[in-house]
C-alpha atoms as a PDB file:
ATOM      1  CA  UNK A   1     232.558 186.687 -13.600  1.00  0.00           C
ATOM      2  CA  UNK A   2     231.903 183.490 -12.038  1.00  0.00           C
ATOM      3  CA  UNK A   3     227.902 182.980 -10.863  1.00  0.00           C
ATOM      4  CA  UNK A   4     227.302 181.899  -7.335  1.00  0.00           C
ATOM      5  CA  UNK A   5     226.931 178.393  -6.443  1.00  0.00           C
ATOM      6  CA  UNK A   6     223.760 176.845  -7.679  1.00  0.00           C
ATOM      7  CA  UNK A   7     222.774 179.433  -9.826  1.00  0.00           C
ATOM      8  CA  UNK A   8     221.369 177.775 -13.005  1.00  0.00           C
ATOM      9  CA  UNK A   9     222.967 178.803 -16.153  1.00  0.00           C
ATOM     10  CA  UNK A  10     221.288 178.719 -19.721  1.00  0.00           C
ATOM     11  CA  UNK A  11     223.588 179.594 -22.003  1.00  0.00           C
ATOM     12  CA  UNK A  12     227.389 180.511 -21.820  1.00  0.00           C
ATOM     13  CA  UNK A  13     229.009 180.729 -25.544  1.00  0.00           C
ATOM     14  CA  UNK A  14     231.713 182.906 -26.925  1.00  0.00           C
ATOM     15  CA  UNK A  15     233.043 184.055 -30.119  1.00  0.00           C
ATOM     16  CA  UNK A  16     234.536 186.435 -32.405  1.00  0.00           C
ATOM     17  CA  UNK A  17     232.506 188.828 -33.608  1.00  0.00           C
ATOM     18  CA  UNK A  18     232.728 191.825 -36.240  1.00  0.00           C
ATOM     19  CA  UNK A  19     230.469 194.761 -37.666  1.00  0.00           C
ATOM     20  CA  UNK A  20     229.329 192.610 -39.936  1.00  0.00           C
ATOM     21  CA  UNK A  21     227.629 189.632 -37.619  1.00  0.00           C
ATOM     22  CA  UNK A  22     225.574 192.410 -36.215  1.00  0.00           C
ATOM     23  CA  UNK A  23     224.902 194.103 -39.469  1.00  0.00           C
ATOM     24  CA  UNK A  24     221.750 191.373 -40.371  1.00  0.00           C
ATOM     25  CA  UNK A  25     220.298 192.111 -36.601  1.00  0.00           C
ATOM     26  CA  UNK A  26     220.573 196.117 -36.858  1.00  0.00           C
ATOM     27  CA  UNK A  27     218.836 195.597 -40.141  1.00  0.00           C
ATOM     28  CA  UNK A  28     215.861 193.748 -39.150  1.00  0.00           C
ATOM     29  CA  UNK A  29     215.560 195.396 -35.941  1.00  0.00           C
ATOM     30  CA  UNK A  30     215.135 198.578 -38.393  1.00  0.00           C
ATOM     31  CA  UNK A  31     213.204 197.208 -40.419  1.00  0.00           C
ATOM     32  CA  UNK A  32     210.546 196.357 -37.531  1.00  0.00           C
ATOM     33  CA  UNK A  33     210.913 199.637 -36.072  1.00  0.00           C
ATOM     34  CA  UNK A  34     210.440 201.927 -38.601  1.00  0.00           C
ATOM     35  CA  UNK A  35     211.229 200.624 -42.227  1.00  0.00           C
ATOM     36  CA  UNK A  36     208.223 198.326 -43.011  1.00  0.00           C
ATOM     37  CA  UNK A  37     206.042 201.102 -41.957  1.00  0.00           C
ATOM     38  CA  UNK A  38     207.615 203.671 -44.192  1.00  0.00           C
ATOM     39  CA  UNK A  39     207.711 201.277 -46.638  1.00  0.00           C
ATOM     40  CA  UNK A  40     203.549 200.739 -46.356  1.00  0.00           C
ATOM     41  CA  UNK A  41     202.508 204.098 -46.665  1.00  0.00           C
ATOM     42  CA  UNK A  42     205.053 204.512 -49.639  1.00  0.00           C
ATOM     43  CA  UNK A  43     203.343 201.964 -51.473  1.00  0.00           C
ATOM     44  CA  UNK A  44     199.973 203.364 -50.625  1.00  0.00           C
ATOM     45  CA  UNK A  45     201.045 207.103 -51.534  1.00  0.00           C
ATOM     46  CA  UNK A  46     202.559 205.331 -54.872  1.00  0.00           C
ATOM     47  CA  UNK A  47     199.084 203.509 -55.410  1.00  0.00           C
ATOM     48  CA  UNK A  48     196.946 206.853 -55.064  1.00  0.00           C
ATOM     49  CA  UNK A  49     199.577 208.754 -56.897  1.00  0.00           C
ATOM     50  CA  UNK A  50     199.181 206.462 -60.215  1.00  0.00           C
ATOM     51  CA  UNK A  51     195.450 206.435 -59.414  1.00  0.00           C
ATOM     52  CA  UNK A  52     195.434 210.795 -59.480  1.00  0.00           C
ATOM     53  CA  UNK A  53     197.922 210.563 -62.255  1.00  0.00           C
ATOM     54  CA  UNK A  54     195.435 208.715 -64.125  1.00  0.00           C
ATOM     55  CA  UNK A  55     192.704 210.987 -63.468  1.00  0.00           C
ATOM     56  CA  UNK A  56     194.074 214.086 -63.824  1.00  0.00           C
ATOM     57  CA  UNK A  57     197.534 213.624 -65.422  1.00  0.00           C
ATOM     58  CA  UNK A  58     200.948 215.088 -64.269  1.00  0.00           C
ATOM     59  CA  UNK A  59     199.547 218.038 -61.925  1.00  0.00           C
ATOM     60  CA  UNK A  60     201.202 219.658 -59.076  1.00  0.00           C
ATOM     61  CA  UNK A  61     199.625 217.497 -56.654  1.00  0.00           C
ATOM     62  CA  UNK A  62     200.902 214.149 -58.330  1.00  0.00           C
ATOM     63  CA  UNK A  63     204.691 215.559 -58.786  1.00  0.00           C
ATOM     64  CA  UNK A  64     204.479 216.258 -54.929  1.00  0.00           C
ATOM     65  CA  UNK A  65     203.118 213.021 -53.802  1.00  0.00           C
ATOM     66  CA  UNK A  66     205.995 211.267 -56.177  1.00  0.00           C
ATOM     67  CA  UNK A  67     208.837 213.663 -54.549  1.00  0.00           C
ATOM     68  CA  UNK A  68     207.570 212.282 -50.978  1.00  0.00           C
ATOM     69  CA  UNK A  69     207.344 208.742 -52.098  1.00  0.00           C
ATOM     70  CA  UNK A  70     211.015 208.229 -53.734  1.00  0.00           C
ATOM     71  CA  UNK A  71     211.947 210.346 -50.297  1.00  0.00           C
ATOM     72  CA  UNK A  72     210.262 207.733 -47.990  1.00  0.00           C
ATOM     73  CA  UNK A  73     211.972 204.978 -50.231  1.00  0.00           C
ATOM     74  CA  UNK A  74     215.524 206.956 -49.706  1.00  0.00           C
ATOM     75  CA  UNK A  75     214.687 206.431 -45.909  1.00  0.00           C
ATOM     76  CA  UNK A  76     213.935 202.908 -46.030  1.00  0.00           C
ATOM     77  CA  UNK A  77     216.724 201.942 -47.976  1.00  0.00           C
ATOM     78  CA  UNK A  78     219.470 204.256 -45.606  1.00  0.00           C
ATOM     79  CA  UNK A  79     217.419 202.334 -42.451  1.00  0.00           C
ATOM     80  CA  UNK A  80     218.142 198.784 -44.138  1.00  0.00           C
ATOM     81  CA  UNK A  81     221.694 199.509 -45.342  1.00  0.00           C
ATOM     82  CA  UNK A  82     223.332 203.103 -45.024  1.00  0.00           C
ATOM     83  CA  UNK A  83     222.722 202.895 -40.787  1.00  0.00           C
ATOM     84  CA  UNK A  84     223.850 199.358 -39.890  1.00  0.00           C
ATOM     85  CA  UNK A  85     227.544 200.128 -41.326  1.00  0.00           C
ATOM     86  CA  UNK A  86     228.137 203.407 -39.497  1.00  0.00           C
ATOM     87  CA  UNK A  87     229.037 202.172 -35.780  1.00  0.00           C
ATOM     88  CA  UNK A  88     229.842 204.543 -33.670  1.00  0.00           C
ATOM     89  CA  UNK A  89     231.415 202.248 -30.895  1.00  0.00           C
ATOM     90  CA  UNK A  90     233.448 199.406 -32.636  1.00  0.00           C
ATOM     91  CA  UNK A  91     234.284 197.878 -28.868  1.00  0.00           C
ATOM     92  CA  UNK A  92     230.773 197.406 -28.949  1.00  0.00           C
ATOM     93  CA  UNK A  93     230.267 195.102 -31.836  1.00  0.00           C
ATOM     94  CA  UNK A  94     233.774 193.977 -32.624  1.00  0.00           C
ATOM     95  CA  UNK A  95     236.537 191.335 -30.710  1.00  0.00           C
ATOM     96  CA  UNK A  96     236.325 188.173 -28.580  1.00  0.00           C
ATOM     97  CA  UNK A  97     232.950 188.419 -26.713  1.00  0.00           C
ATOM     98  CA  UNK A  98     231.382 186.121 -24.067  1.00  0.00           C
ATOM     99  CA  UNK A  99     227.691 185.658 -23.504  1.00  0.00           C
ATOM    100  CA  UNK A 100     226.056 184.355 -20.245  1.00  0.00           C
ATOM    101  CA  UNK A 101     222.489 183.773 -19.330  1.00  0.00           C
ATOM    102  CA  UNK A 102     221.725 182.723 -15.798  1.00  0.00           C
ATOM    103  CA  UNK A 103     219.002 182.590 -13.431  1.00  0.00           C
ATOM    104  CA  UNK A 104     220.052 186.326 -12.081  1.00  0.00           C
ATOM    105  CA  UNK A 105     220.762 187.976 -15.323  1.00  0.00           C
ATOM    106  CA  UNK A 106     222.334 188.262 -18.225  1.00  0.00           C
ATOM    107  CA  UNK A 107     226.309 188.528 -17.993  1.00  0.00           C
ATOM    108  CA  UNK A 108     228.297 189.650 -21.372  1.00  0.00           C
ATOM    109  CA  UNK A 109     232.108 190.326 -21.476  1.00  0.00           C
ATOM    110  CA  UNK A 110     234.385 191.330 -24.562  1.00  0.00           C
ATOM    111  CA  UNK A 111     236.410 194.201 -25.635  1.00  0.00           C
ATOM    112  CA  UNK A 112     234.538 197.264 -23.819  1.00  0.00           C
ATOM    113  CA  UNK A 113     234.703 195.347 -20.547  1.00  0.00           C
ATOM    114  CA  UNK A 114     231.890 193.351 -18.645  1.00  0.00           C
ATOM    115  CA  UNK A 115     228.325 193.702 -18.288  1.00  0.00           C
ATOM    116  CA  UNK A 116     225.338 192.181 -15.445  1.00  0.00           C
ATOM    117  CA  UNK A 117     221.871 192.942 -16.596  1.00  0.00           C
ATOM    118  CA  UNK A 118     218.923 191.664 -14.412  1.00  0.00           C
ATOM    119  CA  UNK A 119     216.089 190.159 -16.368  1.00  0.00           C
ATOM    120  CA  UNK A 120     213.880 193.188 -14.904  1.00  0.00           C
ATOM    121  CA  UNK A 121     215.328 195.773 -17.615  1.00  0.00           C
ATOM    122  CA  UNK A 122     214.125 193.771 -20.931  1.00  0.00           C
ATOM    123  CA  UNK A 123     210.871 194.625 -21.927  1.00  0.00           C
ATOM    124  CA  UNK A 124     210.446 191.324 -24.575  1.00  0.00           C
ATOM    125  CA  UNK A 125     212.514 188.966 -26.457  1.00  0.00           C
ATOM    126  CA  UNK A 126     212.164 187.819 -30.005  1.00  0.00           C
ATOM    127  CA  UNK A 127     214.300 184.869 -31.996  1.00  0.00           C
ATOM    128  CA  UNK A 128     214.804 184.221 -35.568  1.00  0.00           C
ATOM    129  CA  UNK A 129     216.656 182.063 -37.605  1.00  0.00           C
ATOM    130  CA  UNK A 130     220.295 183.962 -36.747  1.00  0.00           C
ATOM    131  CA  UNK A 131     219.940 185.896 -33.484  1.00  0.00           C
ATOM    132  CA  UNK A 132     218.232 186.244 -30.266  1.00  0.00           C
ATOM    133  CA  UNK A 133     217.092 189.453 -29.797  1.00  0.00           C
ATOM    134  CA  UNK A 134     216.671 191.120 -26.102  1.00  0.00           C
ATOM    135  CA  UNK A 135     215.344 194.359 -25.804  1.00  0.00           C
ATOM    136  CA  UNK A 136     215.861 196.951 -23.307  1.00  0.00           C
ATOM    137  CA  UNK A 137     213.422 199.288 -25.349  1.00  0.00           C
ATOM    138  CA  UNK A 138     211.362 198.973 -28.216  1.00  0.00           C
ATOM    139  CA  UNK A 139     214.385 200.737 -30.452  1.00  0.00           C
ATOM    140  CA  UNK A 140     217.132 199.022 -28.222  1.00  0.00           C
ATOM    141  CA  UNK A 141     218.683 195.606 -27.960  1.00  0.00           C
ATOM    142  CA  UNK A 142     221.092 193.402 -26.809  1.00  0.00           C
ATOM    143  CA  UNK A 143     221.500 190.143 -29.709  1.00  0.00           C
ATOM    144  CA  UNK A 144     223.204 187.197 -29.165  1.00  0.00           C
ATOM    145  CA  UNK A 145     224.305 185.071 -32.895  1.00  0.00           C
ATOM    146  CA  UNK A 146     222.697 182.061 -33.169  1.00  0.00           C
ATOM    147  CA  UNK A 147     226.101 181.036 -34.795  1.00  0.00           C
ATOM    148  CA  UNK A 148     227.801 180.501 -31.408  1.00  0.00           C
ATOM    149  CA  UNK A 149     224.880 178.743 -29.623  1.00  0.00           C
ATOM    150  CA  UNK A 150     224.383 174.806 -29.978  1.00  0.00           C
ATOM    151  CA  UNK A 151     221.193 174.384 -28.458  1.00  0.00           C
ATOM    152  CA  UNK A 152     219.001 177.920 -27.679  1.00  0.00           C
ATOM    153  CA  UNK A 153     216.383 176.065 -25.821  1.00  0.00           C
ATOM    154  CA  UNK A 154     217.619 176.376 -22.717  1.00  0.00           C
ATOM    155  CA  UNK A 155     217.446 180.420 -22.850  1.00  0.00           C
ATOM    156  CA  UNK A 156     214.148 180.129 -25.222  1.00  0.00           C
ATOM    157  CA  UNK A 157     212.648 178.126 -21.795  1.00  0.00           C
ATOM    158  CA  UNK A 158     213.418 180.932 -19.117  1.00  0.00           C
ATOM    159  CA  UNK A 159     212.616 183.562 -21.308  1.00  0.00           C
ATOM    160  CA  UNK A 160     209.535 182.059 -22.208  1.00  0.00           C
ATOM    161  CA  UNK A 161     208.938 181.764 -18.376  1.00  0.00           C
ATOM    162  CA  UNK A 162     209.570 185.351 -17.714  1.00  0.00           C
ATOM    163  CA  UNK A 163     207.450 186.586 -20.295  1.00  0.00           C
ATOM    164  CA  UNK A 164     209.662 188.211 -22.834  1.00  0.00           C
ATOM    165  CA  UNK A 165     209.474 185.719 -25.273  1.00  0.00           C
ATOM    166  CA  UNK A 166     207.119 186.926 -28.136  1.00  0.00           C
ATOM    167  CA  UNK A 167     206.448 185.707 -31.283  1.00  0.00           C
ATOM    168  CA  UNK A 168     208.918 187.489 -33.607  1.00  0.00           C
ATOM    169  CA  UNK A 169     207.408 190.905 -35.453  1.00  0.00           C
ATOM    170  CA  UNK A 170     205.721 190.040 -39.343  1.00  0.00           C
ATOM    171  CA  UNK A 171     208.000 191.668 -41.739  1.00  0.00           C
ATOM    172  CA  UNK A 172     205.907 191.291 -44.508  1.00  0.00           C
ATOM    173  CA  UNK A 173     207.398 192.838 -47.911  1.00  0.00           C
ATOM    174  CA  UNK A 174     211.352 192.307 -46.908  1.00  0.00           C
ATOM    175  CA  UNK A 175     213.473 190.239 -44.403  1.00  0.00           C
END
């Protein structure tokens, strides 16, 4: 899809992609929706647990607060690994893709056909070290690899003028 004349573009890269490009992206963007804050109030529930355990021994209340603890853990760690591999969709993350920011929208093409999204439906933007991340919601984005793109400034400006770009979420602990 071809933009209409004078329409500024800001980035227009392609690539191959596979599972595994995404994979770092789904992780993170798990990790800053739900996993660092599981993984907080295990180490907190850990903390009192040793302090109780210390106090009053092995009771009934400590063996409960461990069981919940290694169960938050089991979360975080099918969050940051177990979820990213199981794709549902592989037209959605696999094949020859084509990625397109212009003054209108943003315009992406590969396997499952071609998309136009207006700059109204993201809600903020973040960027890291391998992707730019655009989100529709706070649990759903669109991410463009870093890999393909020579010079991200362009995009970085006319998000930054929309107001989506944000300074990327603390992960303290992991990532």
């Amino acid at each position: 899809m071809e933009p209409a004349a004078g329409t500024e573009i800001y980035l227009d890269v392609q690539g191959d992609v596979t599972p595994a490009t995404f994979r770092p992206a789904s992780q993170r963007l798990g990790w800053w929706i739900v996993g660092r804050w599981i993984a907080v109030v295990d180490i907190l529930l850990l903390l009192v647990t040793a302090m109780l355990w210390s106090q009053e021994g092995l009771s009934t209340l400590v063996g409960f607060a461990v069981v919940v603890a290694c169960g938050g853990l089991i979360v975080v760690v099918l969050i940051l690994f177990a979820a990213p591999r199981t794709r549902r969709n592989r037209a959605l993350s696999e094949g020859h893709m084509r990625f397109v920011a212009r003054e209108d929208g943003y315009f992406v093409e590969g396997p499952f056909g071609a998309q136009t999204f207006r700059w109204a439906i993201y809600k903020k933007a973040y960027v890291d070290r391998r992707f730019i991340y655009l989100l529709v919601t706070n649990n759903v984005a669109q991410v463009i690899p870093l890999q393909f793109v020579p010079d991200p400034e362009p995009l970085l400006k006319q998000l930054r003028k929309l107001g989506l770009l944000r300074p990327t979420p603390r992960t303290f602990i992991f990532f």
